[in-house]
Protein backbone atom coordinates (compact mmCIF):
# COMPACT_ATOMS: atom_id res chain seq x y z
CA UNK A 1 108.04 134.90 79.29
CA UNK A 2 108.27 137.96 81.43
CA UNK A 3 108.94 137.77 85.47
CA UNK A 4 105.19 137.71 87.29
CA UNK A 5 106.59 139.29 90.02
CA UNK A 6 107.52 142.39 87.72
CA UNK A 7 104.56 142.32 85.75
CA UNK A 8 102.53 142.55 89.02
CA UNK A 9 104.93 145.42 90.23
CA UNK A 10 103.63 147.37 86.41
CA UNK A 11 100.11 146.80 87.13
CA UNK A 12 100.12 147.97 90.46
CA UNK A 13 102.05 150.88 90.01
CA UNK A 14 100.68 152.09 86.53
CA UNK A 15 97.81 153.49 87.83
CA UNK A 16 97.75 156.99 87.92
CA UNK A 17 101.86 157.30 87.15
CA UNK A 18 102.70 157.75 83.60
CA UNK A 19 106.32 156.58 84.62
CA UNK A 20 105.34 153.11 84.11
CA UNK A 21 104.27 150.78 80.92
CA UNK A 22 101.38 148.67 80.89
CA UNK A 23 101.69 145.31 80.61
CA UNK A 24 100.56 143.64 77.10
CA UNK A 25 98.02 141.11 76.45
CA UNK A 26 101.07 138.43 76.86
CA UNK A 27 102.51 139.65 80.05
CA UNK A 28 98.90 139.81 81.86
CA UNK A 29 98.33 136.25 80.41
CA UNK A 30 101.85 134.80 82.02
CA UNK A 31 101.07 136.82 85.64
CA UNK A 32 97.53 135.15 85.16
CA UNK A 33 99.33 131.27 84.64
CA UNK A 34 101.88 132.12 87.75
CA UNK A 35 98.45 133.56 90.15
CA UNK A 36 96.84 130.45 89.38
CA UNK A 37 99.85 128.07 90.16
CA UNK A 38 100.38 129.90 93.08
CA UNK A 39 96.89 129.92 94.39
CA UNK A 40 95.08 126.89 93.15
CA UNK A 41 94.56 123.49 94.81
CA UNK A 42 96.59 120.42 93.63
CA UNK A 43 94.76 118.89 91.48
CA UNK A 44 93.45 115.45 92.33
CA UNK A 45 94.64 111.91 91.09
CA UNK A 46 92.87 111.21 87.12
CA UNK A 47 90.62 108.60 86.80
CA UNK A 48 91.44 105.85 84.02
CA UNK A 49 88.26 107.06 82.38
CA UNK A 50 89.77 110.35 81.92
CA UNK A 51 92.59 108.76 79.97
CA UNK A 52 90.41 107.20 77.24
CA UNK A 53 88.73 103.93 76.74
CA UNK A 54 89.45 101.90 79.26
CA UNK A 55 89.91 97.81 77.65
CA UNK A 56 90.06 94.58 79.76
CA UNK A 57 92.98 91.91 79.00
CA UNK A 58 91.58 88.45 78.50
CA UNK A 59 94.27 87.56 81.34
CA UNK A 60 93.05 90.41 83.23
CA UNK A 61 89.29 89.34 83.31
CA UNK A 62 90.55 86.01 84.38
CA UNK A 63 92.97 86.34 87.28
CA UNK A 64 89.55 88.43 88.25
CA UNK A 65 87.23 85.71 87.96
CA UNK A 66 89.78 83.26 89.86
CA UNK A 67 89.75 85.51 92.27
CA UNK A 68 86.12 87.01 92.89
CA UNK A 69 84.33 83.39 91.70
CA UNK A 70 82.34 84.82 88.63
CA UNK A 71 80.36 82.33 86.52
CA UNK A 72 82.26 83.33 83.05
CA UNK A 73 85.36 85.22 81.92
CA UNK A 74 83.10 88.06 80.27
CA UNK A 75 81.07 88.47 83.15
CA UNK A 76 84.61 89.41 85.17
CA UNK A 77 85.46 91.48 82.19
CA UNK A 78 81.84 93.65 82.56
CA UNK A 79 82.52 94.08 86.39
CA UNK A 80 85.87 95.02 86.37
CA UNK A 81 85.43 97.05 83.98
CA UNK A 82 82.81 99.23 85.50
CA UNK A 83 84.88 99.12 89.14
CA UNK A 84 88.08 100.50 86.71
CA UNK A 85 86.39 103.29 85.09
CA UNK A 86 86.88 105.11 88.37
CA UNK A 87 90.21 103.81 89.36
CA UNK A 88 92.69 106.27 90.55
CA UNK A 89 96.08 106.78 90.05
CA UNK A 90 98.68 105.56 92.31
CA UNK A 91 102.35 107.03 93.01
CA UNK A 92 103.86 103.35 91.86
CA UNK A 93 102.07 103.56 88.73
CA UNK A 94 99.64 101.22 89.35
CA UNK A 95 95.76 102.23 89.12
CA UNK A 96 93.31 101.36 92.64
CA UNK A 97 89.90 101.45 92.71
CA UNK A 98 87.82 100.86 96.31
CA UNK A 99 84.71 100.32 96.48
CA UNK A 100 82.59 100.41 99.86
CA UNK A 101 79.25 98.80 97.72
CA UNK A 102 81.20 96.15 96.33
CA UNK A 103 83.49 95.81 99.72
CA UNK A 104 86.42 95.36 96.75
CA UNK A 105 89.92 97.01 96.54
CA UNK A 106 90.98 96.32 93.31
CA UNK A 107 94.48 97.35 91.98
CA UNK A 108 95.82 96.94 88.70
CA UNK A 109 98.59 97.41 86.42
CA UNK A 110 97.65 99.23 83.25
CA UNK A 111 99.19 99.55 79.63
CA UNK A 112 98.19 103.05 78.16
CA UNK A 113 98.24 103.29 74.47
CA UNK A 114 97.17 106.69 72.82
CA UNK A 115 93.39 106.87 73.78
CA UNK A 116 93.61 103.29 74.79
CA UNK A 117 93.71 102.03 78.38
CA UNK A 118 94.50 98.51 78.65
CA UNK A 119 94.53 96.62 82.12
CA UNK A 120 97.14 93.93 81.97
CA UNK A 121 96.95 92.62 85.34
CA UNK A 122 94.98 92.86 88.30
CA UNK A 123 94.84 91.99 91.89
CA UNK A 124 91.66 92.17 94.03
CA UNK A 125 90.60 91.84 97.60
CA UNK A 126 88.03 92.24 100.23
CA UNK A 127 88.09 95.79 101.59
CA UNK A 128 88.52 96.21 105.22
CA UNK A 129 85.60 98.17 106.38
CA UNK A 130 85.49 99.44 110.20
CA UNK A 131 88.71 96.82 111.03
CA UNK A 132 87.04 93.58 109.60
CA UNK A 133 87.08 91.77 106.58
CA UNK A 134 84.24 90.61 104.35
């Protein structure tokens, strides 16, 4: 991999001077990787839908149903697994999904297998919307 910063210095100085070499196809392809880490955004946490199917432990949907008083364990399951498609990433590793709808935080720790997502434990509670509790 060639130095962007010298690759720039060819392309901006080739024009019109026969002194200096044009860059190939791989050089403008590495100053094109370094502009972009240079200039774009950071990108923003993944969802756990991004990192495949997302599966619900059977010990999962029930710490979920303790906690949120659903009828059956598969009705939990159905729930939590629509609030975790759109869980986020957190810097501990664990995965949080809030919901203002729902008035649910949910946070959960998740076992990723290949395609598969599988969330092993969670912990829910009421969210905290303009400083009170539901």
């Amino acid at each position: 991999m060639s130095d962007p910063i010298k690759t720039s210095h060819a392309i901006l100085t080739a024009v019109g001077q026969r002194d200096h070499e044009l860059p190939v196809d791989e050089d403008l392809a590495d100053l094109a990787r370094a502009y972009v880490a240079l200039v774009a955004p950071p990108s923003s946490k993944r969802k756990l839908s991004e990192v495949g199917a997302v599966y619900i432990s059977e010990a999962a949907a029930a710490e979920f149903r303790a906690a949120e008083g659903h009828a059956t364990v598969e009705a939990a399951r159905r729930e939590l697994t629509t609030i975790m498609l759109d869980a986020k990433e957190a810097s501990d590793g664990s995965w949080q999904s809030r919901r203002r709808s729902t008035s649910l935080a949910v946070s959960a720790r998740v076992a990723v297998e290949g395609r598969l997502a599988v969330v092993t434990h969670v912990h829910s509670r009421a969210l905290t919307v303009h400083g009170r509790r539901r």
